[in-house]
N, C-alpha and C. Protein backbone atom coordinates (compact mmCIF):
# COMPACT_ATOMS: atom_id res chain seq x y z
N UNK A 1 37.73 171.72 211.91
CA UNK A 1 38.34 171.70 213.23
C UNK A 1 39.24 170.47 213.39
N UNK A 2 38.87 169.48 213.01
CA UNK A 2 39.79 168.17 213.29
C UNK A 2 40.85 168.21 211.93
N UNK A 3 40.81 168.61 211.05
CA UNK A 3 41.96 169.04 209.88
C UNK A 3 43.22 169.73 210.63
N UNK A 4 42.45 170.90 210.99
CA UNK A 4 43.62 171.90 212.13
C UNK A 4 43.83 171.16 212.94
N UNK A 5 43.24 170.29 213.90
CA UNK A 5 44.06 169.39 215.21
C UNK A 5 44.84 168.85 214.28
N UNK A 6 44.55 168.00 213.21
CA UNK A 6 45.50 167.28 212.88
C UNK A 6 46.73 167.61 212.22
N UNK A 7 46.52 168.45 211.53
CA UNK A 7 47.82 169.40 211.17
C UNK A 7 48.57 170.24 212.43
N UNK A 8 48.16 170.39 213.73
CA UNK A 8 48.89 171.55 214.73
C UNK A 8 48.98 170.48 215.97
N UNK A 9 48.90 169.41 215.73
CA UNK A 9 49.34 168.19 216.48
C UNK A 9 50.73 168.09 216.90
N UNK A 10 51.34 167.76 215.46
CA UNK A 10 52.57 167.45 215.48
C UNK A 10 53.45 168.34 215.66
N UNK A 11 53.00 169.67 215.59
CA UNK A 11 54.26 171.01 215.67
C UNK A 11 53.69 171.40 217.15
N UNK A 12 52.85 171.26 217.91
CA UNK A 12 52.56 171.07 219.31
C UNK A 12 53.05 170.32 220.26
N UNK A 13 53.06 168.94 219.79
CA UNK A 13 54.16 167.61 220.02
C UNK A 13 55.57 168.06 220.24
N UNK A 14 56.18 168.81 218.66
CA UNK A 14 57.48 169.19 218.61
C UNK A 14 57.88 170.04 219.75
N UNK A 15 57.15 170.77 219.86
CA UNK A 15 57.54 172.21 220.70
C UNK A 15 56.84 172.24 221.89
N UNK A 16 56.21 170.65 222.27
CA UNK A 16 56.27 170.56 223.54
C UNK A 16 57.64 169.43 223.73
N UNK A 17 58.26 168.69 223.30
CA UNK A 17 59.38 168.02 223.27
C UNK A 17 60.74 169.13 223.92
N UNK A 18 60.67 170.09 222.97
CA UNK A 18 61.82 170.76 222.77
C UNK A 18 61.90 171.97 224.28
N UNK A 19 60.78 172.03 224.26
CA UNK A 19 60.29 173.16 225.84
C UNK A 19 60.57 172.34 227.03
N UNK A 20 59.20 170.87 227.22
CA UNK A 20 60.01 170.46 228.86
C UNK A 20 60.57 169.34 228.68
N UNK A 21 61.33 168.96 227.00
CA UNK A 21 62.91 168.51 227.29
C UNK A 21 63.73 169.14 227.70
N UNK A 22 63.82 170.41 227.65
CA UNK A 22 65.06 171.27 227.86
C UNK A 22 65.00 171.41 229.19
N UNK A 23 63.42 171.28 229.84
CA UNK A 23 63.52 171.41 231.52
C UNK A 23 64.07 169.84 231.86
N UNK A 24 63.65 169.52 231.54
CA UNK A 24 63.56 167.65 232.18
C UNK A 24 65.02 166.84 232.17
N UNK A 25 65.43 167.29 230.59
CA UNK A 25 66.58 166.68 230.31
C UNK A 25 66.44 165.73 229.55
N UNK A 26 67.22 165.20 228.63
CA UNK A 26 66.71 163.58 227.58
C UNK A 26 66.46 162.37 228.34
N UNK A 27 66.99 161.98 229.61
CA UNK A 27 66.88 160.77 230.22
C UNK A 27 65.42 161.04 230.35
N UNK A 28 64.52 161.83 231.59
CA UNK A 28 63.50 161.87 231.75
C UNK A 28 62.30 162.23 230.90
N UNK A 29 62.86 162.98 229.99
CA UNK A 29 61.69 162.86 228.68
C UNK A 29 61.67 161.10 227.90
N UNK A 30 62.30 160.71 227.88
CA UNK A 30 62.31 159.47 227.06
C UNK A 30 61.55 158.48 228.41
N UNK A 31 62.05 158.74 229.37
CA UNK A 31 61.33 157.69 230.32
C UNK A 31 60.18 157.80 230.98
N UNK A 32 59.62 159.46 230.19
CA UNK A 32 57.98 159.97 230.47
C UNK A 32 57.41 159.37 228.96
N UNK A 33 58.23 159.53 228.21
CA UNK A 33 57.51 158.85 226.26
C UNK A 33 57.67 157.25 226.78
N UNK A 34 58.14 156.81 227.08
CA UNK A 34 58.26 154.98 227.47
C UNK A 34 57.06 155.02 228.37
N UNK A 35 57.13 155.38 229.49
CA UNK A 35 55.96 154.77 230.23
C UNK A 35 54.88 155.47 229.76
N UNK A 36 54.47 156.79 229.45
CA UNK A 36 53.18 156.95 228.52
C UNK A 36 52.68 155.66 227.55
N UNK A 37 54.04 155.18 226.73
CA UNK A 37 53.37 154.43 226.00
C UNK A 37 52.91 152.81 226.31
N UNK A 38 53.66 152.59 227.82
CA UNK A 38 53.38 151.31 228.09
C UNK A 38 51.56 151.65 228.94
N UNK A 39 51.76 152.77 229.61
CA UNK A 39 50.83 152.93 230.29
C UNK A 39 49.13 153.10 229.57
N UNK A 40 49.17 153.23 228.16
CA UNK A 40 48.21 153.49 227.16
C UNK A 40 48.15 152.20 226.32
N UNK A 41 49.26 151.27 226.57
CA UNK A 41 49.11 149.97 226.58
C UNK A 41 48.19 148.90 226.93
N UNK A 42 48.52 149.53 228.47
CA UNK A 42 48.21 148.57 229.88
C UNK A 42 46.05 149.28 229.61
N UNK A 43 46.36 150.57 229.13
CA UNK A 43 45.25 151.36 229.76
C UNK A 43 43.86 150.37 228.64
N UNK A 44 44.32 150.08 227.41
CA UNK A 44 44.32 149.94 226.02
C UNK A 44 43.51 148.35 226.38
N UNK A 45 44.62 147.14 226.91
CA UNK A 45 44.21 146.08 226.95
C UNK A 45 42.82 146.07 228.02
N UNK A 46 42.83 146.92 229.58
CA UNK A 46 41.77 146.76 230.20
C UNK A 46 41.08 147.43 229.72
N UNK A 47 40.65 148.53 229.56
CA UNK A 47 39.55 148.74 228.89
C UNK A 47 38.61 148.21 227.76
N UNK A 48 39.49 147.30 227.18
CA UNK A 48 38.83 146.80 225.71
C UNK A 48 37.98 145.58 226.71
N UNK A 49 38.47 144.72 227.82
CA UNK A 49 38.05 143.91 228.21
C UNK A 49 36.94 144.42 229.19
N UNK A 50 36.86 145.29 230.04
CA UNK A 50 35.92 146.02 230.99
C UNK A 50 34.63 146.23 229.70
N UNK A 51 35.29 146.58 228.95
CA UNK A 51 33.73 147.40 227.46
C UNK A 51 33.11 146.19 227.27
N UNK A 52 33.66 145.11 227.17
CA UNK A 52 32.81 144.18 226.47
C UNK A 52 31.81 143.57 227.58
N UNK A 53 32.59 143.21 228.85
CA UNK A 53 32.35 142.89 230.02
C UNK A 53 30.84 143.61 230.37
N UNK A 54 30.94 145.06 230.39
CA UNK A 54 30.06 146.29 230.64
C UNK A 54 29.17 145.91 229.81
N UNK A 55 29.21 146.08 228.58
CA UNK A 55 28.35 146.14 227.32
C UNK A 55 27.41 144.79 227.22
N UNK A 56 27.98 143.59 228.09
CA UNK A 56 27.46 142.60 228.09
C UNK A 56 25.99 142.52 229.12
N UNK A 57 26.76 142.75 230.14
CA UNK A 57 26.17 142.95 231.63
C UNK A 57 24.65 143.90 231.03
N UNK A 58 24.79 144.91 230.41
CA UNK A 58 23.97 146.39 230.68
C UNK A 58 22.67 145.89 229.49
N UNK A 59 23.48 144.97 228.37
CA UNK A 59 22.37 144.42 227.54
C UNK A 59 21.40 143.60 228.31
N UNK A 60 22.17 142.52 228.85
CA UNK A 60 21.69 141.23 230.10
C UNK A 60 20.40 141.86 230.59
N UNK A 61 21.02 142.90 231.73
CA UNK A 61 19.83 143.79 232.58
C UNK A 61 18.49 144.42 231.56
N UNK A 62 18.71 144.34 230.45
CA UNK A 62 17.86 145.37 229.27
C UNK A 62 18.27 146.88 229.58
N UNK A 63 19.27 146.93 230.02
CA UNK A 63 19.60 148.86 229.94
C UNK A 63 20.41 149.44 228.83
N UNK A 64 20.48 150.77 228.55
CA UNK A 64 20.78 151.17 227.30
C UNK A 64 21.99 151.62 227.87
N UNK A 65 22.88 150.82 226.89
CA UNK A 65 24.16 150.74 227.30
C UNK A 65 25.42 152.29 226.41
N UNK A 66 24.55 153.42 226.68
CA UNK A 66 25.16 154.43 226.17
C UNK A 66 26.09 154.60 227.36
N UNK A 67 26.03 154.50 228.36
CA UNK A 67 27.35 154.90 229.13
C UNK A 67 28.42 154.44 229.23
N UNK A 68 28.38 153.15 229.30
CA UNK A 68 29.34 152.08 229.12
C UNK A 68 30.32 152.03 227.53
N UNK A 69 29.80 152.71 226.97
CA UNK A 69 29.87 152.61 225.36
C UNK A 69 31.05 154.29 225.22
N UNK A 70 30.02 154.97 225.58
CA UNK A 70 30.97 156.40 225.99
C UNK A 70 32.49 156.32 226.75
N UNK A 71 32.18 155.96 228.41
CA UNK A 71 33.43 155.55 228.76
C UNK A 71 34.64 154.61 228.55
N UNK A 72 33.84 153.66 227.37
CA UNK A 72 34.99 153.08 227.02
C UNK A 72 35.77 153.64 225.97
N UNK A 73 34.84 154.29 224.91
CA UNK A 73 35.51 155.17 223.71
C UNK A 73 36.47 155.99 224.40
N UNK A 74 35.89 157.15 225.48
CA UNK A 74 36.96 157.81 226.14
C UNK A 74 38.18 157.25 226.52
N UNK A 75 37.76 156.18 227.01
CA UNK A 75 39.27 155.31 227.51
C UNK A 75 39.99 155.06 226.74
N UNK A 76 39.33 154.42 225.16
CA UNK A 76 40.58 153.65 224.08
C UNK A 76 41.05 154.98 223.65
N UNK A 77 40.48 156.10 223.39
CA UNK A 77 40.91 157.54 222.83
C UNK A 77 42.03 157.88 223.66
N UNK A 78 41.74 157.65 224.75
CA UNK A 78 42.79 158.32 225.75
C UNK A 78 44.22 157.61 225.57
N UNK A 79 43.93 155.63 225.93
CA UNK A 79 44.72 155.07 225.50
C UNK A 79 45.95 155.49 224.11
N UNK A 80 44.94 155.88 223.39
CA UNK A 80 45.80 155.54 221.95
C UNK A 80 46.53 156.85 222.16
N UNK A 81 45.71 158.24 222.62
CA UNK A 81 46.84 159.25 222.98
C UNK A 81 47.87 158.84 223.81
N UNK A 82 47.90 158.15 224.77
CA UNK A 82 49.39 158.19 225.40
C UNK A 82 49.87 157.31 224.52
N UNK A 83 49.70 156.30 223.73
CA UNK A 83 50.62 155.95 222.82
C UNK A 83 51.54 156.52 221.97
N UNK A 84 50.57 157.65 221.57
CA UNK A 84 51.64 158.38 220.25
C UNK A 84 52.63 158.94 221.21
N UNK A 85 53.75 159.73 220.60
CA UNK A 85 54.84 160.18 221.83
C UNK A 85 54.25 161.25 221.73
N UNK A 86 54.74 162.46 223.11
CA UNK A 86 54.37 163.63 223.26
C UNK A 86 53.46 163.76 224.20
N UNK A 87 53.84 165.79 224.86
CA UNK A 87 53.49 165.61 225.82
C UNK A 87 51.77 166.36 225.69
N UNK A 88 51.61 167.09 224.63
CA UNK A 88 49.99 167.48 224.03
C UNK A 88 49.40 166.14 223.95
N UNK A 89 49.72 164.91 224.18
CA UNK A 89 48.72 164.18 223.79
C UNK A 89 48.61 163.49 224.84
N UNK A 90 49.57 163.09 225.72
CA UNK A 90 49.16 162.87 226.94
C UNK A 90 48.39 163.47 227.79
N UNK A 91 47.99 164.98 227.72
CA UNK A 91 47.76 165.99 228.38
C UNK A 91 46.29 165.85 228.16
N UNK A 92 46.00 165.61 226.96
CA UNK A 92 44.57 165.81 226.18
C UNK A 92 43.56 163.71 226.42
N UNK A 93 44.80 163.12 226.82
CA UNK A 93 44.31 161.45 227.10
C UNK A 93 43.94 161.95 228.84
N UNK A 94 44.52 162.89 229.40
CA UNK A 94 44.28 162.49 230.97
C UNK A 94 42.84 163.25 230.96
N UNK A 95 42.86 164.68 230.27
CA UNK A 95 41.19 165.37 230.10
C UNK A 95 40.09 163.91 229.49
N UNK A 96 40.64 163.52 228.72
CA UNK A 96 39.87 162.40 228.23
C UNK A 96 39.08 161.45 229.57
N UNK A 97 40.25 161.02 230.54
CA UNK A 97 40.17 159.99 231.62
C UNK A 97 39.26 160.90 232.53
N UNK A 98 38.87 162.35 232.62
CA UNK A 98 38.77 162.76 233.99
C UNK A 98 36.74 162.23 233.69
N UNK A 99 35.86 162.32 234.76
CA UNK A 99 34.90 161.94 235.03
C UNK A 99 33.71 162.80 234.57
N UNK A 100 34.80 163.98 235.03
CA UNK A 100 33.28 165.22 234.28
C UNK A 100 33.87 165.77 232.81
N UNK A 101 34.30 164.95 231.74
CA UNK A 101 34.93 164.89 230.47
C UNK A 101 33.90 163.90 230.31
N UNK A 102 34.03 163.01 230.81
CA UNK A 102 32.82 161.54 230.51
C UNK A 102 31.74 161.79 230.49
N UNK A 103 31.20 162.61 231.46
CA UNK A 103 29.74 163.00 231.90
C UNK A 103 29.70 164.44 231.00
N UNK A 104 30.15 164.42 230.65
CA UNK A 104 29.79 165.69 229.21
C UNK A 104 29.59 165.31 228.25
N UNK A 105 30.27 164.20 227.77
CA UNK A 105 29.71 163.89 226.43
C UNK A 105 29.17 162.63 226.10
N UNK A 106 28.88 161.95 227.25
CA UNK A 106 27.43 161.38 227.36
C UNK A 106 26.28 162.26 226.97
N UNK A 107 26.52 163.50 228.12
CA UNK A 107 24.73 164.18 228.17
C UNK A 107 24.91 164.76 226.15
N UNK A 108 25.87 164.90 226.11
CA UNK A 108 26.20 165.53 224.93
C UNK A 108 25.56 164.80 223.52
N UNK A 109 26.15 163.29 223.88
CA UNK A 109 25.43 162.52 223.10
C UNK A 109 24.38 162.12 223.28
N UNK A 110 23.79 162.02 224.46
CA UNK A 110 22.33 161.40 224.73
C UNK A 110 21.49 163.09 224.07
N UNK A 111 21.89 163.91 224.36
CA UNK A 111 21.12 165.45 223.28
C UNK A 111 21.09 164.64 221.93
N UNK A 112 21.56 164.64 221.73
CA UNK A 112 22.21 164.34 220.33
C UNK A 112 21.03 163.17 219.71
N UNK A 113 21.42 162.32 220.21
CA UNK A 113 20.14 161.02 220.02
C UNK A 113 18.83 161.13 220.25
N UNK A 114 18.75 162.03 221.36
CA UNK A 114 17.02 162.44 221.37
C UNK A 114 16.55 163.32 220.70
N UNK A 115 17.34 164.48 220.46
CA UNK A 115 17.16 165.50 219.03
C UNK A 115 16.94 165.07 217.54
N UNK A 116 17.88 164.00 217.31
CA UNK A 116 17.81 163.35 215.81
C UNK A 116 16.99 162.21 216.01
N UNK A 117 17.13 161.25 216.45
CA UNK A 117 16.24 160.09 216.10
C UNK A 117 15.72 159.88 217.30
N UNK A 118 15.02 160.04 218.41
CA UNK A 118 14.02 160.21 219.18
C UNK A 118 12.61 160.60 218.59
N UNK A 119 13.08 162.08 218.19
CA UNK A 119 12.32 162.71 217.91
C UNK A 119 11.61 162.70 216.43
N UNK A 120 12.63 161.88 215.68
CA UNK A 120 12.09 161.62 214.09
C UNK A 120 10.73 161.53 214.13
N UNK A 121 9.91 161.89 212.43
CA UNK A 121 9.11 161.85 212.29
C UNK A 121 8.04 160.40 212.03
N UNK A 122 9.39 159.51 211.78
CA UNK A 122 9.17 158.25 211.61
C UNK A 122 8.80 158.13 209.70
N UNK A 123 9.15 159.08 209.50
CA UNK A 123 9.22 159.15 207.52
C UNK A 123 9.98 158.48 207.24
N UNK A 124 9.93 158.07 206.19
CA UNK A 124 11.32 157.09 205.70
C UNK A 124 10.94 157.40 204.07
N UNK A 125 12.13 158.51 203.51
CA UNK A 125 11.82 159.11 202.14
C UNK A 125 12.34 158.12 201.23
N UNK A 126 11.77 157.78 199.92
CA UNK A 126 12.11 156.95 198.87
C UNK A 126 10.81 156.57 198.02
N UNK A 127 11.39 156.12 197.31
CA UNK A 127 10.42 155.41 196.14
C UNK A 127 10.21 154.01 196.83
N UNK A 128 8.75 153.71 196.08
CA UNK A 128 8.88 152.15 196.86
C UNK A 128 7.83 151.84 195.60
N UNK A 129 6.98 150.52 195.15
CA UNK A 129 5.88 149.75 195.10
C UNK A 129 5.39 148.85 196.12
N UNK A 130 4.06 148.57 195.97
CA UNK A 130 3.58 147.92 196.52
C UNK A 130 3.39 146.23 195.75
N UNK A 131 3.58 145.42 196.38
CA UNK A 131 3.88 144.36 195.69
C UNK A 131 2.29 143.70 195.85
N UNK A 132 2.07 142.78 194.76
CA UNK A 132 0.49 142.54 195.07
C UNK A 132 0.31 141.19 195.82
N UNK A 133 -0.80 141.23 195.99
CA UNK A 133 -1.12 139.77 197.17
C UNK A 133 -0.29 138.62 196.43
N UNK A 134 -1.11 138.51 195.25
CA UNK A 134 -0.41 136.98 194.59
C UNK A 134 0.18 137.55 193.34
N UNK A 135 0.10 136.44 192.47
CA UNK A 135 0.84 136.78 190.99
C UNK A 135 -0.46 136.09 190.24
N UNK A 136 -0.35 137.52 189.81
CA UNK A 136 -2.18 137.40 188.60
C UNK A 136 -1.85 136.41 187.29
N UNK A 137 -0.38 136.60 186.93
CA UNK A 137 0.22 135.65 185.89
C UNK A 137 0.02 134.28 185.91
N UNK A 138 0.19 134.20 187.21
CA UNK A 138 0.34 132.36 187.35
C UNK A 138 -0.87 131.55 187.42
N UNK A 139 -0.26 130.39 186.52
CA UNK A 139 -1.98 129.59 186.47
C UNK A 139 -2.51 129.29 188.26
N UNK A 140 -3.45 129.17 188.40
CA UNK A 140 -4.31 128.96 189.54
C UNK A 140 -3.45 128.11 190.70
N UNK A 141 -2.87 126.84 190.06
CA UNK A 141 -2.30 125.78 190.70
C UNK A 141 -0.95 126.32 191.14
N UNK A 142 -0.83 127.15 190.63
CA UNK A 142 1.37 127.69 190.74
C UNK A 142 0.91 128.82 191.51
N UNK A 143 0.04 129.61 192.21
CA UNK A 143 -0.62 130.56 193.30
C UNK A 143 0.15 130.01 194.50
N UNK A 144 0.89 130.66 195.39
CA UNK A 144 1.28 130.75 196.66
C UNK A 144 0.80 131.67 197.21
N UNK A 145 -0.03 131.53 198.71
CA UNK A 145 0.04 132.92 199.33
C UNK A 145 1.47 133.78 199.63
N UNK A 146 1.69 135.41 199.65
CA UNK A 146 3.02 135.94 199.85
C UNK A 146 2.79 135.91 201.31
N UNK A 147 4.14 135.80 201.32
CA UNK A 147 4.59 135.66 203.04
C UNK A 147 4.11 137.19 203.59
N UNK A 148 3.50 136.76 204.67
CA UNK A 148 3.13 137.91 205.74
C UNK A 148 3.78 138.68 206.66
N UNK A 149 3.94 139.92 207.08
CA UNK A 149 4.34 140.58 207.82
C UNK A 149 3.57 140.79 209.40
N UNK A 150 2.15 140.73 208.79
CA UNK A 150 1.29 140.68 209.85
C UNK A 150 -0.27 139.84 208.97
N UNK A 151 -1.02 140.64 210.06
CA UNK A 151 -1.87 139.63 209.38
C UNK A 151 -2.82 140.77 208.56
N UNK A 152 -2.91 141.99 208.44
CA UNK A 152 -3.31 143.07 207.93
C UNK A 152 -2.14 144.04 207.15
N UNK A 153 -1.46 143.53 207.17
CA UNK A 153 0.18 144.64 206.08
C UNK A 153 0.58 143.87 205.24
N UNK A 154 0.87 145.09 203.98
CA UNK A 154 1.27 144.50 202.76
C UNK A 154 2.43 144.68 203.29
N UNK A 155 3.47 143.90 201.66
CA UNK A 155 4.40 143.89 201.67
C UNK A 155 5.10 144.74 200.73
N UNK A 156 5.86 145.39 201.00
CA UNK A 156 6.40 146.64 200.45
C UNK A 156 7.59 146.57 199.94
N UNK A 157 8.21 146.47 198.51
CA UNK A 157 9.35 146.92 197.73
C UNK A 157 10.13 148.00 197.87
N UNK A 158 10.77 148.68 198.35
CA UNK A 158 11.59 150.17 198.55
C UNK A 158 12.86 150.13 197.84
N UNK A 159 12.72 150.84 196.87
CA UNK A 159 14.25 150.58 195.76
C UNK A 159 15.26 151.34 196.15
C-alpha cells in the first residue's frame, strides 16, 4: 500500500497541478504552492517545539504520553505534506490536522499496544546460560562474590 502511494503520488500531484491550474491560473497556483510551503514551515517549527514542551510536561505529571506523541507525528506529517508542492498533499496534511484523524489513530494505536505488548506473555525466546555463583577455577583468595540482581536471582547470560 505505501509502494502504490508512493508511486501514484506524483502523477496525482501532476494532474492535480494541471486540473485546478487551469481553473486558478499560474499566478494563483504558485501563490497556493508558496504559502503551502511556508505554512508547513511555520506549521513544522511549532509543532516540533509544542512536542517537546508536551512530552516534557506529560512525563513530569507521570502520564503516558501517547497522545502528545500521536498529535505531534500528525502535525510534522502534515507539515512535511504541505511542503512538498501539490495540491493531493496538501489535501491529505489538512485530513492529517483535523481532530477526529488524531483521535483515530491514537485509539488505533493504543489497540495496537495493548494487543501486542500489554498482553505479551512475558516469554522472552533465546538461548541463554546460567552463569554460576563464583568461579570454581579461582584459588580461594581471587573469589569475588558476582554482583547481584536481587538478593534471591541469578544472573543470566542470553546470547
Amino acid at each position: 500500500m505505501i509502494a502504490f502511494t508512493a508511486i501514484a503520488l506524483p502523477f496525482l500531484e501532476i494532474a492535480g497541478f494541471v486540473w485546478l491550474g487551469g481553473k486558478l491560473g499560474v499566478v494563483l497556483t504558485l501563490v497556493w504552492v508558496i504559502g503551502a510551503i511556508v505554512a508547513g514551515l511555520a506549521l513544522l517549527r511549532r509543532t516540533g517545539l509544542q512536542a517537546v514542551g508536551r512530552l516534557r510536561a506529560a512525563l513530569a505529571e507521570g502520564r503516558e504520553p501517547g497522545h502528545s506523541i500521536i498529535d505531534a507525528a500528525c502535525f510534522a506529517a502534515a507539515a512535511m505534506l504541505l511542503i512538498l508542492p501539490g495540491f493531493v498533499s496538501d489535501a491529505l496534511a489538512v485530513v492529517l490536522m483535523l481532530p477526529i484523524t488524531r483521535h483515530w489513530l491514537l485509539r488505533r494505536t493504543a489497540a495496537h499496544f495493548e494487543a501486542h505488548v500489554y498482553h505479551s506473555t512475558g516469554t522472552i525466546h533465546g538461548e541463554f546460560t546460567v552463569v554460576p555463583d563464583g568461579d570454581e577455577d579461582a584459588p580461594k583468595d581471587e573469589k569475588k562474590p558476582p554482583p547481584r540482581i536481587g538478593h534471591d536471582r541469578k544472573i543470566i547470560d542470553v546470547e
